[in-house]
Protein backbone atom coordinates (compact mmCIF):
# COMPACT_ATOMS: atom_id res chain seq x y z
CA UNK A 1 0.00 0.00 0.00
CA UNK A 2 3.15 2.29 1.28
CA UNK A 3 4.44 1.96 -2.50
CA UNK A 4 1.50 2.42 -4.22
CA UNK A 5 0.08 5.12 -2.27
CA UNK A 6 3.52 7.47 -2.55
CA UNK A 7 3.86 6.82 -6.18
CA UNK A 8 0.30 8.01 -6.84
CA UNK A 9 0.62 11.23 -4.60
CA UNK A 10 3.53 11.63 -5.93
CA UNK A 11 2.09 11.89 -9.55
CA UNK A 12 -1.08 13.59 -8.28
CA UNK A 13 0.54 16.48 -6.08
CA UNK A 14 4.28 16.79 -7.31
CA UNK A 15 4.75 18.69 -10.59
CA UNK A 16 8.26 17.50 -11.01
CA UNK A 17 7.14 14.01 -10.62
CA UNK A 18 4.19 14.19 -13.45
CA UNK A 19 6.54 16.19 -15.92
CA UNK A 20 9.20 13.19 -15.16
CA UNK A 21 6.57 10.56 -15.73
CA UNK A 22 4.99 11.87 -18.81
CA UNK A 23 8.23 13.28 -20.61
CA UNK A 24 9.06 10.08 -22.09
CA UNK A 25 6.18 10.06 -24.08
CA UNK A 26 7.83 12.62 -26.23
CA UNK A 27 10.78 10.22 -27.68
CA UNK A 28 7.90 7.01 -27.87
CA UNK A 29 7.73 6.37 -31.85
CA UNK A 30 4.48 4.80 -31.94
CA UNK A 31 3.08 8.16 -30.25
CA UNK A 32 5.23 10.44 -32.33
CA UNK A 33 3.70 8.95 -35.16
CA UNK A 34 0.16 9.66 -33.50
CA UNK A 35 0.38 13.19 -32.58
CA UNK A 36 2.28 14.16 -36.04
CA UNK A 37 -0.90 12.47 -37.69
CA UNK A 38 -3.22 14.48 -35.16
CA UNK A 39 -1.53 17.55 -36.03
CA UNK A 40 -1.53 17.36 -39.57
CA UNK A 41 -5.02 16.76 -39.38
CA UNK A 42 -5.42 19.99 -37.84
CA UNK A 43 -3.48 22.04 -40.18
CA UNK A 44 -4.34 20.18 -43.59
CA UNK A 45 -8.00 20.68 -42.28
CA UNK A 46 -7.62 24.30 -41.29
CA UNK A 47 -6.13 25.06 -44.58
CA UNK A 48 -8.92 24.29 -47.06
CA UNK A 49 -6.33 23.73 -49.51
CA UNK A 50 -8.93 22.78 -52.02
CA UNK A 51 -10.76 25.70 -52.03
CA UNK A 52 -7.99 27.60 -52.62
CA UNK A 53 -6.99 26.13 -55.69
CA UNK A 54 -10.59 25.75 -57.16
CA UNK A 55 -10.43 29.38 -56.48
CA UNK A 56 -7.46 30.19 -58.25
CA UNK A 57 -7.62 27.64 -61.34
CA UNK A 58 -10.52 28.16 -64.67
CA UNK A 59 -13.25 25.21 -64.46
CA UNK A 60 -11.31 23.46 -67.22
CA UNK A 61 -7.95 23.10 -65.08
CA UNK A 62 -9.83 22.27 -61.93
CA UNK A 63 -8.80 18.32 -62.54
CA UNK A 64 -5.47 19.97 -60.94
CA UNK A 65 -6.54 19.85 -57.74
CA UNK A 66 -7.65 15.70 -57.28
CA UNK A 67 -4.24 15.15 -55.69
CA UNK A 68 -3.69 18.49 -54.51
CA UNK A 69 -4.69 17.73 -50.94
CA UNK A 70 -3.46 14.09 -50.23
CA UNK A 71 -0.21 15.81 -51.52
CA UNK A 72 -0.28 18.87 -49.42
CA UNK A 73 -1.32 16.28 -46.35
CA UNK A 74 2.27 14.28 -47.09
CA UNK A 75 3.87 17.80 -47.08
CA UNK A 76 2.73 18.47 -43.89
CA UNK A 77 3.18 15.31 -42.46
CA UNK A 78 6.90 15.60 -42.72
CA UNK A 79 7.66 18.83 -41.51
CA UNK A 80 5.28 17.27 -38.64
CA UNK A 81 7.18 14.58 -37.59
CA UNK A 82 10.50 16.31 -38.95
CA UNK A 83 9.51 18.35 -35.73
CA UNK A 84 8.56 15.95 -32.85
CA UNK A 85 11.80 13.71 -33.37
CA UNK A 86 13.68 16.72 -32.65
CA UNK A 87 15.10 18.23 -28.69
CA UNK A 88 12.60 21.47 -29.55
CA UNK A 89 9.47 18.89 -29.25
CA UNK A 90 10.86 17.20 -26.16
CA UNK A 91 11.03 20.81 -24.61
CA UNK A 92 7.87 22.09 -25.71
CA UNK A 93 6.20 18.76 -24.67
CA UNK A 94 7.93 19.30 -20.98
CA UNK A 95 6.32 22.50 -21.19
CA UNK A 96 2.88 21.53 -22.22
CA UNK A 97 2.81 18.69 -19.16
CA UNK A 98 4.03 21.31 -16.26
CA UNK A 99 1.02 23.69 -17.48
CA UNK A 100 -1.73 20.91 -17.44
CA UNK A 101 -0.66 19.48 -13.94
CA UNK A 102 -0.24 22.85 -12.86
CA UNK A 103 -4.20 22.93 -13.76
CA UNK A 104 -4.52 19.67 -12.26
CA UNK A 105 -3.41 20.25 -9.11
CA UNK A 106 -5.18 23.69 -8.59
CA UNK A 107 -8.64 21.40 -9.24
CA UNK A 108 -7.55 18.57 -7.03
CA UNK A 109 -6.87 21.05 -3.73
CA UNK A 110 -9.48 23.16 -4.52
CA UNK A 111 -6.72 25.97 -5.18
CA UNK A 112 -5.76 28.54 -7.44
CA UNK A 113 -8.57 29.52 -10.51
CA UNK A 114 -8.87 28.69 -14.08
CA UNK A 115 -7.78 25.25 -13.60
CA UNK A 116 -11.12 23.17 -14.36
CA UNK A 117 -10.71 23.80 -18.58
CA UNK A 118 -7.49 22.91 -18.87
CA UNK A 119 -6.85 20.31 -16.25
CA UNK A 120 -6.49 16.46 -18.23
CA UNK A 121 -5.66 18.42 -21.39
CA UNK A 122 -2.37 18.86 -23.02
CA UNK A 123 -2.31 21.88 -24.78
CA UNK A 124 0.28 21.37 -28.37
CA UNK A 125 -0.58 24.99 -29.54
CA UNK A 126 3.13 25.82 -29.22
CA UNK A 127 3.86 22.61 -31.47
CA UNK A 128 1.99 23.36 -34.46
CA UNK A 129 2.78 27.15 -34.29
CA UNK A 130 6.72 25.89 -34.56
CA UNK A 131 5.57 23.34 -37.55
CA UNK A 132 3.55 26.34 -39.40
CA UNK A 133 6.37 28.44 -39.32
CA UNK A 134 8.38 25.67 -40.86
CA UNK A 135 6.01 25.09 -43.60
CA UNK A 136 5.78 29.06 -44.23
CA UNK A 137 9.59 28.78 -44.87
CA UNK A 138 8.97 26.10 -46.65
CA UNK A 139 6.87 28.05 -49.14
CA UNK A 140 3.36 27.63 -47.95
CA UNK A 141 3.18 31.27 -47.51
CA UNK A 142 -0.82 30.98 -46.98
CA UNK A 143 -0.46 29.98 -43.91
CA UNK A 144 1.76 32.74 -42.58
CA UNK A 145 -1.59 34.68 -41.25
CA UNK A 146 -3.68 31.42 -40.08
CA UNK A 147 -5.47 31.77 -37.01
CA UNK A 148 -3.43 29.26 -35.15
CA UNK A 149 -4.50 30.50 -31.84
CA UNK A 150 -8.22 29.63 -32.95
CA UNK A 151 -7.75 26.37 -33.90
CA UNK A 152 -8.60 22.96 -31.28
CA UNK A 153 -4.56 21.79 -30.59
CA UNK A 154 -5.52 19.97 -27.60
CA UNK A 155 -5.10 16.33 -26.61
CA UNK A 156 -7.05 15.05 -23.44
CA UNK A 157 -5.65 12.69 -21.52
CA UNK A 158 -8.97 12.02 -19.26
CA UNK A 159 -11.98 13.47 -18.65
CA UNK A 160 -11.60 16.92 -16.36
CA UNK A 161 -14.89 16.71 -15.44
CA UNK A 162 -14.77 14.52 -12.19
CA UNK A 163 -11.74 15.73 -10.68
CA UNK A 164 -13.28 18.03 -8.01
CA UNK A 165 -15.36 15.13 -7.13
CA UNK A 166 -11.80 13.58 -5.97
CA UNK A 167 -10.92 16.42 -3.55
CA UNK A 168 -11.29 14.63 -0.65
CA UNK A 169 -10.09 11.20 -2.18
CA UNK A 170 -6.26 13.22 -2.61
CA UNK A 171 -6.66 14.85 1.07
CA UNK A 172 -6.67 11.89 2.56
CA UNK A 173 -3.91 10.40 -0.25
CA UNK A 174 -1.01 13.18 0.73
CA UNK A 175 -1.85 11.98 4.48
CA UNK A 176 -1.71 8.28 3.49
CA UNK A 177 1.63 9.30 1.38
CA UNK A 178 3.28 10.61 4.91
CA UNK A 179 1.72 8.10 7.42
CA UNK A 180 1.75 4.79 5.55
CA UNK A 181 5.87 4.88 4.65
CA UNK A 182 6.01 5.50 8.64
CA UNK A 183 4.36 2.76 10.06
CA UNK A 184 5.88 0.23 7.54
CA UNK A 185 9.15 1.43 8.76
CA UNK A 186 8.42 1.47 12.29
CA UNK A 187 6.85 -2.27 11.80
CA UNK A 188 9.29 -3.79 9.71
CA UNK A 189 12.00 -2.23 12.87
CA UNK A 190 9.58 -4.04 15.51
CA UNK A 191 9.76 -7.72 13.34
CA UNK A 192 13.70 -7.41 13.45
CA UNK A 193 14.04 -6.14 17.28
CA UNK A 194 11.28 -8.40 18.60
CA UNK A 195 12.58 -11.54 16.50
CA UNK A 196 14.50 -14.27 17.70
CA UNK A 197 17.12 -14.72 16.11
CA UNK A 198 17.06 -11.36 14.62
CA UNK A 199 18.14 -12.82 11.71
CA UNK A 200 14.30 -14.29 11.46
CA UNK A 201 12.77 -11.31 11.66
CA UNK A 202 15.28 -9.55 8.88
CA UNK A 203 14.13 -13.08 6.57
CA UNK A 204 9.77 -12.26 7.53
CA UNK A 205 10.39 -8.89 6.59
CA UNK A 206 12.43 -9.23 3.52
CA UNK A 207 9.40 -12.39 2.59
CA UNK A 208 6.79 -9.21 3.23
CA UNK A 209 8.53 -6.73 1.07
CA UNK A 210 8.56 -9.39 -1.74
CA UNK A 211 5.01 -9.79 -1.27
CA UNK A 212 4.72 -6.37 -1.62
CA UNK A 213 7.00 -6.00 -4.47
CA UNK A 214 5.25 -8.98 -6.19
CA UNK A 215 1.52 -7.62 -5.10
CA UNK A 216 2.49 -3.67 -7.08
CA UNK A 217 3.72 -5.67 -10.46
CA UNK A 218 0.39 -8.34 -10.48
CA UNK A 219 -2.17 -5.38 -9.89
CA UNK A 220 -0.93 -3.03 -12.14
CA UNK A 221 -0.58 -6.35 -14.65
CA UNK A 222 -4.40 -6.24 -13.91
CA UNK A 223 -5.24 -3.14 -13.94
CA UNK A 224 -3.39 -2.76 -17.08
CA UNK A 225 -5.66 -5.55 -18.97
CA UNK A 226 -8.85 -3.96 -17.90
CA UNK A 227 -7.54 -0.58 -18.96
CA UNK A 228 -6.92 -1.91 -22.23
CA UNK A 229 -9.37 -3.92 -22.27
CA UNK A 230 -11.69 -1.20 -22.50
CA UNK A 231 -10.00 0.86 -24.95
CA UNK A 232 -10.53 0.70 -28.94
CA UNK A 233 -7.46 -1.03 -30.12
CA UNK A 234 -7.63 1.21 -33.37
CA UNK A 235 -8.62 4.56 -32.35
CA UNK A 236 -6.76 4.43 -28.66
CA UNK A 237 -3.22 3.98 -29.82
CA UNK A 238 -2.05 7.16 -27.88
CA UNK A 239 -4.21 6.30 -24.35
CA UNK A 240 -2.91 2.56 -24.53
CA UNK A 241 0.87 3.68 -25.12
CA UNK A 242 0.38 6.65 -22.78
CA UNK A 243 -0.72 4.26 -19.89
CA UNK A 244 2.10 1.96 -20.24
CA UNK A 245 4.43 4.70 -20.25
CA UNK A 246 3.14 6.59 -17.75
CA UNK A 247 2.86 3.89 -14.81
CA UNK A 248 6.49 2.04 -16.16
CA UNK A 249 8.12 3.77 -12.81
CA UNK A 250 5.64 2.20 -10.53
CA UNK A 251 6.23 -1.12 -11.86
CA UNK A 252 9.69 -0.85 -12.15
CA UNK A 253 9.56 0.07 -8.51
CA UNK A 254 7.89 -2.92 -7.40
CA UNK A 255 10.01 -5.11 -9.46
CA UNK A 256 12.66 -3.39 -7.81
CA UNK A 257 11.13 -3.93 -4.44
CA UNK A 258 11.21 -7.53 -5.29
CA UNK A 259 14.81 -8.16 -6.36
CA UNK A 260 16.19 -6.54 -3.48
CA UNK A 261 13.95 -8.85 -1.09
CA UNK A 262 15.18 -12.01 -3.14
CA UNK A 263 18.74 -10.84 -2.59
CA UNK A 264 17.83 -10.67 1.43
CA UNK A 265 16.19 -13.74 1.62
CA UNK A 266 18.83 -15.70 -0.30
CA UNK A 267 21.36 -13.99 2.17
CA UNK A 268 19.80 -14.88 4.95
CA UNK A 269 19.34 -18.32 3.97
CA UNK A 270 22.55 -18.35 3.07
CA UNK A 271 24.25 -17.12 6.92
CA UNK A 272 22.09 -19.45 8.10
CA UNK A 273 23.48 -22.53 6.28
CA UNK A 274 26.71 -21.47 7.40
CA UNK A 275 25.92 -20.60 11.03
CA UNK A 276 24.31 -24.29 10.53
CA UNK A 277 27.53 -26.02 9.26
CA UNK A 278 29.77 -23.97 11.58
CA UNK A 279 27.56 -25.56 14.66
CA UNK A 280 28.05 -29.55 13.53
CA UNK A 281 31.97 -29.12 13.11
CA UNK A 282 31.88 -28.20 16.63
């Protein structure tokens, strides 16, 4: 509970922590390739490059523009993704994640003001303003005076809607965060003092942090199935890859819980078979 309970307040209530978490979601390929198709979307729809040419070319030359937008589309596509591979995308994503948890957390202590629009939304304005300015140097000049600041650049990663519902849910999470740590410490201190031969009560505790360890990795295995379970395996791409990225450090810190109680236990075992084989040659 100790190690789920910190890792969740710690993504809830510490900016630092949620940038952390989320930041690798930048250099995933498989979302890369998601939000450069989301944003060309945007632009390619924004554009009406169609119209533009029907209203340029005679009715006899408008057979020009069949291929006009599935080309523009490809155009913008690569300047897209030219983008998001680079360090500027990593920083502006950084950025992006800060502001939303910033919202977040204003919502979830019932602090602060104007948090409840933006809070489970990450806001990519600043992305496709850097990839328009590209494609104006690029010679799509049309787009120099587009309304970018007009346009829906938003991806949500969960519904905002419920979070002042939780208020009291994260309250009483930031106290669990402080008191739980505390009284597995103090308890595991009692099983090693009170145990005889201490080196028992270092072997129960060490078997009770792999439990642990073991417990974080099989419900987040679980919760992980119904999560995807529930998604559309087409149209969910980003909120499947985003969950497995996001909640990688709390399973790699109950798989890490684990290993270092196997090393105890096999330690223990192991001054015990000595201390064993030391008595009989006496």
């Amino acid at each position: 509970m100790s190690i789920v309970v910190v890792w969740s307040r710690n993504q809830v209530l510490d900016t630092t922590h949620f940038v952390n978490t989320l930041a690798p979601l930048a250099g995933d390929p498989v979302l890369q390739v998601d939000i450069a198709n989301r944003i060309t979307a945007v632009i390619v729809e924004q554009s009406d490059i169609n119209d533009r040419y029907d209203w340029a070319l005679p009715n006899k030359l408008s057979f020009l523009t069949d291929n006009v937008e599935t080309n523009f589309q490809s155009f913008v596509y690569k300047a897209d993704l030219a983008f998001i591979v680079s360090a500027a995308f990593e920083v502006a994503w950084r950025e992006s994640t800060r502001v939303t948890h910033v919202a977040i957390k204003q919502v979830l202590t019932n602090t602060g003001s104007g948090g409840k629009i933006s809070a489970g939304v990450i806001d990519v304005g600043p992305v496709v303003r850097s990839v328009v300015s590209t494609l104006v140097e690029k010679g799509a000049t049309f787009l120099k005076d587009a309304p970018v600041e007009s346009w829906d650049l938003s991806f949500q990663l969960f519904d905002p809607s419920g979070l002042q519902r939780l208020q009291g849910a994260v309250s009483l999470l930031n106290q669990l965060g402080v008191v739980l740590p505390v009284v597995s410490v103090v308890a595991a201190a009692s099983v090693i003092l009170v145990a005889r031969p201490r080196r028992r009560g270092v072997f129960l505790v060490a078997i009770a942090t792999a439990l642990a360890g073991l417990g974080v990795v099989g419900l987040l295995w679980l919760v992980r199935r119904i999560y995807e379970d529930s998604l559309d395996p087409v149209d969910d791409v980003f909120a499947a890859r985003a969950f497995n990225i996001v909640t990688r450090g709390l399973g790699g810190t109950g798989k890490t819980f684990l290993l270092i109680a196997a090393c105890v236990i096999i330690g223990v075992a192991i001054g015990t078979s000595r201390k064993g084989v030391s008595h009989d040659g006496k």
